[in-house]
PDB file of N, CA and C in Angstrom:
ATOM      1  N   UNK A   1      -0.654  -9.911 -12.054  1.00  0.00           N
ATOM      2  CA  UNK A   1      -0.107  -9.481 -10.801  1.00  0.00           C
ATOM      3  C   UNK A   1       0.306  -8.018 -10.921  1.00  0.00           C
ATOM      4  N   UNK A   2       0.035  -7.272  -9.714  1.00  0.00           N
ATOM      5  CA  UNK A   2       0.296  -5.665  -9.885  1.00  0.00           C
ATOM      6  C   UNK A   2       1.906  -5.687  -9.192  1.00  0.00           C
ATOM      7  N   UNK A   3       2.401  -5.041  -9.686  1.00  0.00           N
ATOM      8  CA  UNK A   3       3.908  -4.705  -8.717  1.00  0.00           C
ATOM      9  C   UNK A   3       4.340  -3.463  -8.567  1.00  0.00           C
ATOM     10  N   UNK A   4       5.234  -2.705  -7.856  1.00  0.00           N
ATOM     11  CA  UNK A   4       4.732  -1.764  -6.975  1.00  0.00           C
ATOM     12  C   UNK A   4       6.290  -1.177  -7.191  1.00  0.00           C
ATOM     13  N   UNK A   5       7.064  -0.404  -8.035  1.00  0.00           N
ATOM     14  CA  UNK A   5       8.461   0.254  -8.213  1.00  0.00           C
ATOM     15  C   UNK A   5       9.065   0.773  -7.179  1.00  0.00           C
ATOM     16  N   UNK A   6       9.867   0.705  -6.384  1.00  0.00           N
ATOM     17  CA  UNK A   6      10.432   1.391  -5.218  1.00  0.00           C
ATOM     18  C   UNK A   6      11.180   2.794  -5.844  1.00  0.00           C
ATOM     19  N   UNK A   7      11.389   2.870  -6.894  1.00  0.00           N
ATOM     20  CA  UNK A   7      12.498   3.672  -7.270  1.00  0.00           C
ATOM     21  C   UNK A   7      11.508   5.092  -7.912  1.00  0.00           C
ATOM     22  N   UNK A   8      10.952   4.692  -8.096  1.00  0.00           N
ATOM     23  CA  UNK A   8       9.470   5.967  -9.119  1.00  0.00           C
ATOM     24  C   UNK A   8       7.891   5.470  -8.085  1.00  0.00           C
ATOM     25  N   UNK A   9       7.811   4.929  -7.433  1.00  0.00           N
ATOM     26  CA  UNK A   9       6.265   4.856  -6.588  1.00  0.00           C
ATOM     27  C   UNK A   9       5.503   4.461  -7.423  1.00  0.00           C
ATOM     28  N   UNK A  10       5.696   4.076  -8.780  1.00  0.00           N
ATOM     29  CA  UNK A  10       4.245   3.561  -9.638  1.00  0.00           C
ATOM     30  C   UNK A  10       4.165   2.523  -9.794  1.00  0.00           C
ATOM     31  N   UNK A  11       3.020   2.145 -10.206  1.00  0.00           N
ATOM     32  CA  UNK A  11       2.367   0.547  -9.960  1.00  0.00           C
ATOM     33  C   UNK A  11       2.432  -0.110 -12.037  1.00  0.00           C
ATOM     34  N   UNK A  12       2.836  -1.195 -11.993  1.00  0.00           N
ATOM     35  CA  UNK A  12       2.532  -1.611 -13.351  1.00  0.00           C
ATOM     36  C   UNK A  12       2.345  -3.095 -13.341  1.00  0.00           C
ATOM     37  N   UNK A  13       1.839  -4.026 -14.083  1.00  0.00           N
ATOM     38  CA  UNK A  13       1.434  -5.183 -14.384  1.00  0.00           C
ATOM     39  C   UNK A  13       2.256  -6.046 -15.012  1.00  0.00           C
ATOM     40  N   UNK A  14       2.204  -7.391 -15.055  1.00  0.00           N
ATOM     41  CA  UNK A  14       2.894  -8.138 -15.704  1.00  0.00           C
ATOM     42  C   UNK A  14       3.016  -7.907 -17.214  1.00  0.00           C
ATOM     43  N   UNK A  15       1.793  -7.516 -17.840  1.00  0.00           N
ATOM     44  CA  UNK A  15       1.483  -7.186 -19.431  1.00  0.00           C
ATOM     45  C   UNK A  15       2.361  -5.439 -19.614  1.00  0.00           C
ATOM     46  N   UNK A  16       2.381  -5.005 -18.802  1.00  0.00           N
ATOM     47  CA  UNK A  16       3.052  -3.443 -18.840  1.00  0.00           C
ATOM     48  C   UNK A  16       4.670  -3.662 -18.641  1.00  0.00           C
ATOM     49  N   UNK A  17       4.770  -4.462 -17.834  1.00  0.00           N
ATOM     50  CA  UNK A  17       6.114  -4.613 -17.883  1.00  0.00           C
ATOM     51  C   UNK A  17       7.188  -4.619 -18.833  1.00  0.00           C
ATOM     52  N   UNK A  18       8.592  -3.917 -18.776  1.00  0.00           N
ATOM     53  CA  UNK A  18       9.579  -3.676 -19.275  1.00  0.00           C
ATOM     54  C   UNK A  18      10.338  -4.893 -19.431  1.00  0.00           C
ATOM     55  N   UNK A  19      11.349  -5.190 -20.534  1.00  0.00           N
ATOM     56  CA  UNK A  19      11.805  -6.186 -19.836  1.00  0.00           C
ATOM     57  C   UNK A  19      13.751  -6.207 -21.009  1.00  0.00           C
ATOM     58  N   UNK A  20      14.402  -6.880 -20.131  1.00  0.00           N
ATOM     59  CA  UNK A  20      15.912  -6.451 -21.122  1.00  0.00           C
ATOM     60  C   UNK A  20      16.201  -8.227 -20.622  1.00  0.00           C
ATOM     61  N   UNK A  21      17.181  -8.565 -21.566  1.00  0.00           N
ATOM     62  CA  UNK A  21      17.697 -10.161 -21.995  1.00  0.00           C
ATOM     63  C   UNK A  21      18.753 -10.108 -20.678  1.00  0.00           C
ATOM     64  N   UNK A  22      18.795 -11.404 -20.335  1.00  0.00           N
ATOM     65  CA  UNK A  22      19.913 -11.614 -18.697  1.00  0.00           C
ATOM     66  C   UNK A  22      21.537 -11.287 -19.108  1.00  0.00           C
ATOM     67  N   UNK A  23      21.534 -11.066 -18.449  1.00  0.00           N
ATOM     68  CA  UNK A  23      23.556 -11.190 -18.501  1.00  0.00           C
ATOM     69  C   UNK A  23      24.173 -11.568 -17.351  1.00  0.00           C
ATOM     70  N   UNK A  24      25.314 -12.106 -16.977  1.00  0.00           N
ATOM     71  CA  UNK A  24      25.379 -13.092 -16.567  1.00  0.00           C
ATOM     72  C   UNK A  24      25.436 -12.796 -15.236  1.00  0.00           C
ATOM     73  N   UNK A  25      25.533 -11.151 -14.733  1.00  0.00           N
ATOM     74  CA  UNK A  25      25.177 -10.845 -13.502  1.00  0.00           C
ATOM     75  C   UNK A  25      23.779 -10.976 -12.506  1.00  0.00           C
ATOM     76  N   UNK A  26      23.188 -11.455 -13.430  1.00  0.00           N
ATOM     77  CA  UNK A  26      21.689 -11.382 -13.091  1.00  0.00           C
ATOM     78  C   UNK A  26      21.341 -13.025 -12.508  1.00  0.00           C
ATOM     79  N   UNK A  27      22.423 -14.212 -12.723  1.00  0.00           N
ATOM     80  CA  UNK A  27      21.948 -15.023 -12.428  1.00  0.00           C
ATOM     81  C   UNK A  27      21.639 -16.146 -12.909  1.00  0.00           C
ATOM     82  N   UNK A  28      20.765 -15.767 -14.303  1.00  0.00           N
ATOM     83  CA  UNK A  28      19.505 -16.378 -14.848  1.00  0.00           C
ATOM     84  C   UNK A  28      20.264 -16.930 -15.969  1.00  0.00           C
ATOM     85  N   UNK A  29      19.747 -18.027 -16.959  1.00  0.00           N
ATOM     86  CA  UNK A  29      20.469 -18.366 -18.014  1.00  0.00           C
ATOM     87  C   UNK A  29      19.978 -17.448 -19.268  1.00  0.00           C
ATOM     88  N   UNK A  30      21.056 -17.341 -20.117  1.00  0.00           N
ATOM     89  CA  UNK A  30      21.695 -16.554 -21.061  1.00  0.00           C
ATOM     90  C   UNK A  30      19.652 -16.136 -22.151  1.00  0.00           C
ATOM     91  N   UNK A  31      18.784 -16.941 -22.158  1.00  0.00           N
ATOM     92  CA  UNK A  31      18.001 -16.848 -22.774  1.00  0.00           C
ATOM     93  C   UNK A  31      16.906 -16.141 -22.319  1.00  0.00           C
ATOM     94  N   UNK A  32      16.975 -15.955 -20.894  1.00  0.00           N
ATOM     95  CA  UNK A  32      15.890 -15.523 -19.872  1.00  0.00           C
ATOM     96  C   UNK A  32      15.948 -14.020 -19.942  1.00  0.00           C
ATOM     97  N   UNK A  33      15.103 -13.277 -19.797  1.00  0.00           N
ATOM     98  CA  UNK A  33      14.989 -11.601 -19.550  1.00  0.00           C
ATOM     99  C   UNK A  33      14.468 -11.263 -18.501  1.00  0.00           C
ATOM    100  N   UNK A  34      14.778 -10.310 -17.957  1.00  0.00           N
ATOM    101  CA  UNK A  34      14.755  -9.370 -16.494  1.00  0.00           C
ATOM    102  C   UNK A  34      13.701  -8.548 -16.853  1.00  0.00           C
ATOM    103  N   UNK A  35      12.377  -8.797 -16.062  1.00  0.00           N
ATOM    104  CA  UNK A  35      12.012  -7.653 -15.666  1.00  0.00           C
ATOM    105  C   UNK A  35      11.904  -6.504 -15.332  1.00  0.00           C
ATOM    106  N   UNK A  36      11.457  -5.378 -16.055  1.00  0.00           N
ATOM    107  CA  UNK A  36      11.659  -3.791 -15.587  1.00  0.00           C
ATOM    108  C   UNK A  36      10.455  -3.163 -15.073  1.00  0.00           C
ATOM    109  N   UNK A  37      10.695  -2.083 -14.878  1.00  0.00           N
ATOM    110  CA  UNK A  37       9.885  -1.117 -14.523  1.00  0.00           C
ATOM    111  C   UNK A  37       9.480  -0.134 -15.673  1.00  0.00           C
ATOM    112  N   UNK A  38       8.190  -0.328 -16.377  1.00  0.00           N
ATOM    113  CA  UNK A  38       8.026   0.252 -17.639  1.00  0.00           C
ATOM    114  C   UNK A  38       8.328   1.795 -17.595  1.00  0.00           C
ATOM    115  N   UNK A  39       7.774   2.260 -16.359  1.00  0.00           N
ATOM    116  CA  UNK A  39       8.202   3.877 -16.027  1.00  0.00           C
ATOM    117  C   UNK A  39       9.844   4.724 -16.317  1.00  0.00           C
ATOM    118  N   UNK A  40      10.341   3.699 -15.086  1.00  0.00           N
ATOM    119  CA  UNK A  40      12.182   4.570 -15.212  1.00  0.00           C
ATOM    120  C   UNK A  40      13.033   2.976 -15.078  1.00  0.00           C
ATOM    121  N   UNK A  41      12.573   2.041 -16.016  1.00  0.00           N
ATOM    122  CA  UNK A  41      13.456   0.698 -16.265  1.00  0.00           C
ATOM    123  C   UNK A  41      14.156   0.044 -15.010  1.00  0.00           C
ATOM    124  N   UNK A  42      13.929   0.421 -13.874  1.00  0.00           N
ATOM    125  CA  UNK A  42      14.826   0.181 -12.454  1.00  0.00           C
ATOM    126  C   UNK A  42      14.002  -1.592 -12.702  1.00  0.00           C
ATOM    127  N   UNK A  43      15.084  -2.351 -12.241  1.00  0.00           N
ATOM    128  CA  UNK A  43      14.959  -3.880 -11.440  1.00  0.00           C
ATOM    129  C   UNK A  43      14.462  -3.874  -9.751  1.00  0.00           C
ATOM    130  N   UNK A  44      13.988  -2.773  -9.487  1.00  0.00           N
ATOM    131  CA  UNK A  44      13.591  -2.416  -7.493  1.00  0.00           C
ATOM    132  C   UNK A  44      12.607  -2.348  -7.672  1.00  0.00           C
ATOM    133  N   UNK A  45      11.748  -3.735  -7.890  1.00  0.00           N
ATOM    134  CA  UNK A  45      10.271  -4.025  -7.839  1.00  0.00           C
ATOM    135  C   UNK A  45       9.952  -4.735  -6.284  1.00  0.00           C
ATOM    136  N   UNK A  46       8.785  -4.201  -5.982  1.00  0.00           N
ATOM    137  CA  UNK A  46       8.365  -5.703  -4.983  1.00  0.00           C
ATOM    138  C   UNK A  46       6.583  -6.077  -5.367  1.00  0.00           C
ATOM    139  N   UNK A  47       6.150  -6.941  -5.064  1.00  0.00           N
ATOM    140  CA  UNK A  47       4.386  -7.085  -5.418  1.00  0.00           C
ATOM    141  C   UNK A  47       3.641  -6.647  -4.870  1.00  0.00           C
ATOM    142  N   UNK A  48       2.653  -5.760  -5.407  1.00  0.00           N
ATOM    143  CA  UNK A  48       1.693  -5.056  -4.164  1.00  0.00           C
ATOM    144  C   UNK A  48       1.183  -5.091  -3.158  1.00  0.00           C
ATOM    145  N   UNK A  49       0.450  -4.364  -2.215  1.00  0.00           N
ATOM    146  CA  UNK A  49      -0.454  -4.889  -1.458  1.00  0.00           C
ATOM    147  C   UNK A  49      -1.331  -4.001  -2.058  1.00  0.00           C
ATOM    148  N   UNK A  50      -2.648  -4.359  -1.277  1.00  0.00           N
ATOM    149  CA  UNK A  50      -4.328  -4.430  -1.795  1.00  0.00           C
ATOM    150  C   UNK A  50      -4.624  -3.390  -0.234  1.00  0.00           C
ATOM    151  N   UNK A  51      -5.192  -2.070  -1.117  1.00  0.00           N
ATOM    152  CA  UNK A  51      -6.185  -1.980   0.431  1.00  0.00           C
ATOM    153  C   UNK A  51      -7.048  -2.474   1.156  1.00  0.00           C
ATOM    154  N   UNK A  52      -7.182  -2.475   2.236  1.00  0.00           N
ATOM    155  CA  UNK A  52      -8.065  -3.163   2.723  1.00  0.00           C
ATOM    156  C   UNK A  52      -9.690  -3.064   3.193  1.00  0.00           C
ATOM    157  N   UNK A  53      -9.799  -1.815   2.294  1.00  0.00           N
ATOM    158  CA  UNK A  53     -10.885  -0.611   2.388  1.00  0.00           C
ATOM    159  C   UNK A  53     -11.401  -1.435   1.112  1.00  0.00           C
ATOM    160  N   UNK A  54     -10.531  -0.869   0.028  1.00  0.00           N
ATOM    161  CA  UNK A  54     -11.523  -0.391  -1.029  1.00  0.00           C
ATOM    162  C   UNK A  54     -10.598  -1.695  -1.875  1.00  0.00           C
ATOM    163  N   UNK A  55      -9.564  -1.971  -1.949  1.00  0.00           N
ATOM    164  CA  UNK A  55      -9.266  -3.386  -2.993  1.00  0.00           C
ATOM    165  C   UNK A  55      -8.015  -2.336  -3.773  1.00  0.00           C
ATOM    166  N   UNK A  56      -7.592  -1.222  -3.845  1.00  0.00           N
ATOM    167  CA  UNK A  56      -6.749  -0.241  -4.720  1.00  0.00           C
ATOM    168  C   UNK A  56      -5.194  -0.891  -4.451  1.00  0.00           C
ATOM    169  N   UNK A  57      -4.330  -1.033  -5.663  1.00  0.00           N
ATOM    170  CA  UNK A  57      -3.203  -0.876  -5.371  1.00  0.00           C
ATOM    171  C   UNK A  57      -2.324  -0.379  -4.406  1.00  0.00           C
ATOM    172  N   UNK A  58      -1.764  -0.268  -3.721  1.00  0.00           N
ATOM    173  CA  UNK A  58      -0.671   0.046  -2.599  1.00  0.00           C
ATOM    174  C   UNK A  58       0.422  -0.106  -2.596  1.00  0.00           C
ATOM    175  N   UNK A  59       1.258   0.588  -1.806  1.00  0.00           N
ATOM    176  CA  UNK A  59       2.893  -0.246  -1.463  1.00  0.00           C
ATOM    177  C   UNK A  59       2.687  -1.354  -0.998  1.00  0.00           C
ATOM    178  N   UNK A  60       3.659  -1.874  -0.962  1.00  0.00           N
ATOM    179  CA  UNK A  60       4.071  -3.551  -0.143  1.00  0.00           C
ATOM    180  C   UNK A  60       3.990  -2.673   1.383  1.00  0.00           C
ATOM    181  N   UNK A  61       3.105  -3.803   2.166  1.00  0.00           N
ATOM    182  CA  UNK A  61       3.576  -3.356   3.842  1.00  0.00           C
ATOM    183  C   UNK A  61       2.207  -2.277   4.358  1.00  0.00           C
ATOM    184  N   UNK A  62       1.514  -1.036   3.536  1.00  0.00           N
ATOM    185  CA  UNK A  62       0.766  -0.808   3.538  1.00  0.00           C
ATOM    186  C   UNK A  62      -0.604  -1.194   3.776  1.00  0.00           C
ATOM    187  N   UNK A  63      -1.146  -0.673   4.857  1.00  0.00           N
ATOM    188  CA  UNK A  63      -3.190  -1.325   4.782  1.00  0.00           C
ATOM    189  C   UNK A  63      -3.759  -0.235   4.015  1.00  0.00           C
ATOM    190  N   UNK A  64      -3.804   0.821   4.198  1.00  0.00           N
ATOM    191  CA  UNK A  64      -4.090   1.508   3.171  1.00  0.00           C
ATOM    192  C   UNK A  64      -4.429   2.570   2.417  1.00  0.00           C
ATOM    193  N   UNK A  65      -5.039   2.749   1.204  1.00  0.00           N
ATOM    194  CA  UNK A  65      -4.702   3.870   0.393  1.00  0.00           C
ATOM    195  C   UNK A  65      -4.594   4.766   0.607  1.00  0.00           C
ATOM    196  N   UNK A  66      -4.121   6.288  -0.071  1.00  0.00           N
ATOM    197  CA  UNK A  66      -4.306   7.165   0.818  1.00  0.00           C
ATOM    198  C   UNK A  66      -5.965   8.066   0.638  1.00  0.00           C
ATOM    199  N   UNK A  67      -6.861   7.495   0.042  1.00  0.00           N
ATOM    200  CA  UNK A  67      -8.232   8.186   0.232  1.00  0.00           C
ATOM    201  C   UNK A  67      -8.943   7.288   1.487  1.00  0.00           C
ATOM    202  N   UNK A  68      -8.723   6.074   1.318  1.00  0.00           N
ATOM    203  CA  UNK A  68      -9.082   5.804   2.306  1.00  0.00           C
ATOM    204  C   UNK A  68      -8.505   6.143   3.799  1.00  0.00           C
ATOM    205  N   UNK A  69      -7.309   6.122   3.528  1.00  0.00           N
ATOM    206  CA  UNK A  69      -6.387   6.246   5.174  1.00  0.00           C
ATOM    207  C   UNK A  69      -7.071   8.057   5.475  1.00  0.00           C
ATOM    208  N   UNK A  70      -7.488   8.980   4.168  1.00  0.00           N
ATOM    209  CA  UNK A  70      -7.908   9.995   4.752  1.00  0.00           C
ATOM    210  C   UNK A  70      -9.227  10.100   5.469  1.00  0.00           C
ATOM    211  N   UNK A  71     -10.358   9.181   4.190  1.00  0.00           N
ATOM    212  CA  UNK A  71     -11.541   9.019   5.238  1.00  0.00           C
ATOM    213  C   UNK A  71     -11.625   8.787   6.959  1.00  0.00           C
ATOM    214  N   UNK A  72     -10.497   7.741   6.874  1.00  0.00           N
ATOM    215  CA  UNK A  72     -10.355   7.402   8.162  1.00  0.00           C
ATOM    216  C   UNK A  72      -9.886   8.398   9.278  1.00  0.00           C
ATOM    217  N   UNK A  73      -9.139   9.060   8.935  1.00  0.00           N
ATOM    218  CA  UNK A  73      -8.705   9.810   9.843  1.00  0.00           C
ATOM    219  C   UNK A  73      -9.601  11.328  10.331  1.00  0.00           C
ATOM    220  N   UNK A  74     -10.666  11.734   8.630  1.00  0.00           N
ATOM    221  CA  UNK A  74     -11.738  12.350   9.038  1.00  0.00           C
ATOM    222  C   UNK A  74     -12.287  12.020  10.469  1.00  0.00           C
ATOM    223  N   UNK A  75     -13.052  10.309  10.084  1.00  0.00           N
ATOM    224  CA  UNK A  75     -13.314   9.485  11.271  1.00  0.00           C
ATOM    225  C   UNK A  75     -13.178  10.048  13.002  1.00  0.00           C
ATOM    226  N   UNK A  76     -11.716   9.808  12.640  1.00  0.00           N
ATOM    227  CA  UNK A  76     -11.075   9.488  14.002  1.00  0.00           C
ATOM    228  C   UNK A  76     -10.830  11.408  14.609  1.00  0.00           C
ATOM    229  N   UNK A  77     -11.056  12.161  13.337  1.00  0.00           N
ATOM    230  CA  UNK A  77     -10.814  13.709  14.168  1.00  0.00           C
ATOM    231  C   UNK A  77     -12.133  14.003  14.922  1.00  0.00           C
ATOM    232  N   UNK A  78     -13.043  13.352  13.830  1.00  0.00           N
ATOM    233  CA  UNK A  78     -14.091  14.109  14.475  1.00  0.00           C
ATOM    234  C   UNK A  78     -14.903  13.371  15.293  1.00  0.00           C
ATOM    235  N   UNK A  79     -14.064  11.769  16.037  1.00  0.00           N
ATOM    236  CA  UNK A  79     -14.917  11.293  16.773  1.00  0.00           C
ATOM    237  C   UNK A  79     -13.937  12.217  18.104  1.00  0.00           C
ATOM    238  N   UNK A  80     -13.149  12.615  17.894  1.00  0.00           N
ATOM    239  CA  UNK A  80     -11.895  13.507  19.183  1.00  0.00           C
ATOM    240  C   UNK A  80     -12.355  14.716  19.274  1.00  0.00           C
ATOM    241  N   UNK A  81     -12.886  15.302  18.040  1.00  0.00           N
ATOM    242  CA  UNK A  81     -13.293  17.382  18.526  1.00  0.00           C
ATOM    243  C   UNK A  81     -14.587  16.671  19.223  1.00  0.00           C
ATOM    244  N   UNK A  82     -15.550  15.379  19.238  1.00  0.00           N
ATOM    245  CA  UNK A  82     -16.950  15.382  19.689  1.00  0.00           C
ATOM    246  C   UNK A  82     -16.583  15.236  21.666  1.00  0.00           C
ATOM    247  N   UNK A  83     -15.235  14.843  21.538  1.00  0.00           N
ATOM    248  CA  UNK A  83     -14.917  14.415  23.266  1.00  0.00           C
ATOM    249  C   UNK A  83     -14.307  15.922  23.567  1.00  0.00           C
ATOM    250  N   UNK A  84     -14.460  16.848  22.676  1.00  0.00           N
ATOM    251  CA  UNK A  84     -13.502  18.294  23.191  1.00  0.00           C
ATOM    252  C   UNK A  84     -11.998  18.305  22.878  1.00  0.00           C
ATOM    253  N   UNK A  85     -11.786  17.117  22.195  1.00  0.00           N
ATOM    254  CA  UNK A  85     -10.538  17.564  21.142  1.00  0.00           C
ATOM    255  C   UNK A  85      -9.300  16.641  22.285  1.00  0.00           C
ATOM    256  N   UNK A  86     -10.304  16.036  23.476  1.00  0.00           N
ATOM    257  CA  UNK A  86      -9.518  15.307  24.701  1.00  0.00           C
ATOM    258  C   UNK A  86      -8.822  14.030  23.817  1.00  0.00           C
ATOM    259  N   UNK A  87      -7.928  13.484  22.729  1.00  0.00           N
ATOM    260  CA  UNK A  87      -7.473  12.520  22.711  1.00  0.00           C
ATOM    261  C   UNK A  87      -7.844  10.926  23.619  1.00  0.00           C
ATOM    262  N   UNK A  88      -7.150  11.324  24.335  1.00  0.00           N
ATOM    263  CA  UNK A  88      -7.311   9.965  25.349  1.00  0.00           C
ATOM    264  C   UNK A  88      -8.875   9.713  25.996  1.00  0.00           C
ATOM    265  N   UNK A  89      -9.590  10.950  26.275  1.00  0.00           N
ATOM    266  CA  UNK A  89     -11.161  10.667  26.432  1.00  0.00           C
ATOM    267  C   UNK A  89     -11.976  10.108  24.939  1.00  0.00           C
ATOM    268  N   UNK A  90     -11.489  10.315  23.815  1.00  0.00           N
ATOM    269  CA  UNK A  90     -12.058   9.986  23.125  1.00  0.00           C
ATOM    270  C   UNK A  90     -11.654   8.406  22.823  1.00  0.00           C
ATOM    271  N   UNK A  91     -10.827   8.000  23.396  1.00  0.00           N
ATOM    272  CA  UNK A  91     -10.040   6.666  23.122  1.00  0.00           C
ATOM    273  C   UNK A  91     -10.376   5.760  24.137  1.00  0.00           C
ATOM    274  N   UNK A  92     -10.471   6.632  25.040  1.00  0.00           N
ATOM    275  CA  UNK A  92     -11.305   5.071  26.101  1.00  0.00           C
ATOM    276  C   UNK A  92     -12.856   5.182  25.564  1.00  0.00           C
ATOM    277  N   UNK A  93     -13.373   6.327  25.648  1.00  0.00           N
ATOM    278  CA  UNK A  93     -14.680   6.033  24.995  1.00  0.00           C
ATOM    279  C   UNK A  93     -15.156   5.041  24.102  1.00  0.00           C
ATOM    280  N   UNK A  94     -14.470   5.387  22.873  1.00  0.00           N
ATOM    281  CA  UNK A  94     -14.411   4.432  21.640  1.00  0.00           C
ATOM    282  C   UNK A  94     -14.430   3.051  21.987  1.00  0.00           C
ATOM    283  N   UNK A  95     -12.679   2.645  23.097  1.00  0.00           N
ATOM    284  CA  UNK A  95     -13.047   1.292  23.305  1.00  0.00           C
ATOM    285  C   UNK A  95     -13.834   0.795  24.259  1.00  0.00           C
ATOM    286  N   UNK A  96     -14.757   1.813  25.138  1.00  0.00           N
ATOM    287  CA  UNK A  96     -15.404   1.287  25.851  1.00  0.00           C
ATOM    288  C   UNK A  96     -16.879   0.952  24.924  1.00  0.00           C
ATOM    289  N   UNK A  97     -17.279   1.824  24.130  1.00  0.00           N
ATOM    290  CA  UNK A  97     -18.122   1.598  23.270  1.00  0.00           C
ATOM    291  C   UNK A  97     -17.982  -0.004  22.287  1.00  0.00           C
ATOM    292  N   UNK A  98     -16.772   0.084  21.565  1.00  0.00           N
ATOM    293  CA  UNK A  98     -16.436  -1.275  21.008  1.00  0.00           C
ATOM    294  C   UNK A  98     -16.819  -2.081  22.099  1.00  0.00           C
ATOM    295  N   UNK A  99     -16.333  -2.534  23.212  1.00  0.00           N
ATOM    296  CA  UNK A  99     -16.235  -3.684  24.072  1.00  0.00           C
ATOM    297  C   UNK A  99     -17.851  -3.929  24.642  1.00  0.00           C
ATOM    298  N   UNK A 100     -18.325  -2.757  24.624  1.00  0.00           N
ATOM    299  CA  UNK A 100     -20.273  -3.097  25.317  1.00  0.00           C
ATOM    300  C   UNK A 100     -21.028  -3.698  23.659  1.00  0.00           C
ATOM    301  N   UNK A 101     -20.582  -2.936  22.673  1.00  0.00           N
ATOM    302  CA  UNK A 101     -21.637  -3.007  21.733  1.00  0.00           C
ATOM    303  C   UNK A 101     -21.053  -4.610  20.689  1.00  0.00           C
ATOM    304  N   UNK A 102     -19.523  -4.581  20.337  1.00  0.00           N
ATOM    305  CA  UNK A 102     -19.317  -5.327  18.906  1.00  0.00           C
ATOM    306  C   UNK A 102     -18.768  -6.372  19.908  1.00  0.00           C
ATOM    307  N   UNK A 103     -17.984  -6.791  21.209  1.00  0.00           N
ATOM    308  CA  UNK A 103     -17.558  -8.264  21.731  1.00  0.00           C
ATOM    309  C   UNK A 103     -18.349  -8.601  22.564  1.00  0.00           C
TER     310      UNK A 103
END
């Protein structure tokens, strides 16, 4: 499982993982160990998300990466400079195009 540090932005694995023995604030019984963050040791993990492009690590909550989220937005500029840079003409276009051709 990939997990995703809130405190440093980096991604590390169950096998990468940090880890320190419980104490009794933590909850857990006396034999159990806490998970870290191999980077800067913080306990402010959550589990990744997956792009939905390409399969890459992400934040939690994220669709996705940022090479892909840039391709995309290449996409989307230059389907807007082709309408004259009109925003909203290029947006009904688009969905008028979606709605004749892909439903």
């Amino acid at each position: 499982m990939t997990y995703y540090c809130n405190d440093c932005n980096e991604f590390f694995s169950d096998e990468d993982a940090a880890s320190r023995p419980a104490v009794l604030e933590d909850g857990k019984p006396p034999w159990a160990t806490v998970m870290l963050c191999p980077y800067c040791g913080s306990e402010d993990y959550d589990e990744a998300s997956y792009c939905e492009r390409c399969g890459e690590p992400i934040p939690p909550d994220e669709h996705l990466c940022d090479v892909c989220e840039g391709d995309l937005y290449g996409i989307v500029q230059g389907a807007i400079e082709s309408f004259r840079g009109d925003v909203y003409d290029a947006k009904d276009k688009f969905f008028d195009y979606l709605e004749r051709k892909w439903f």
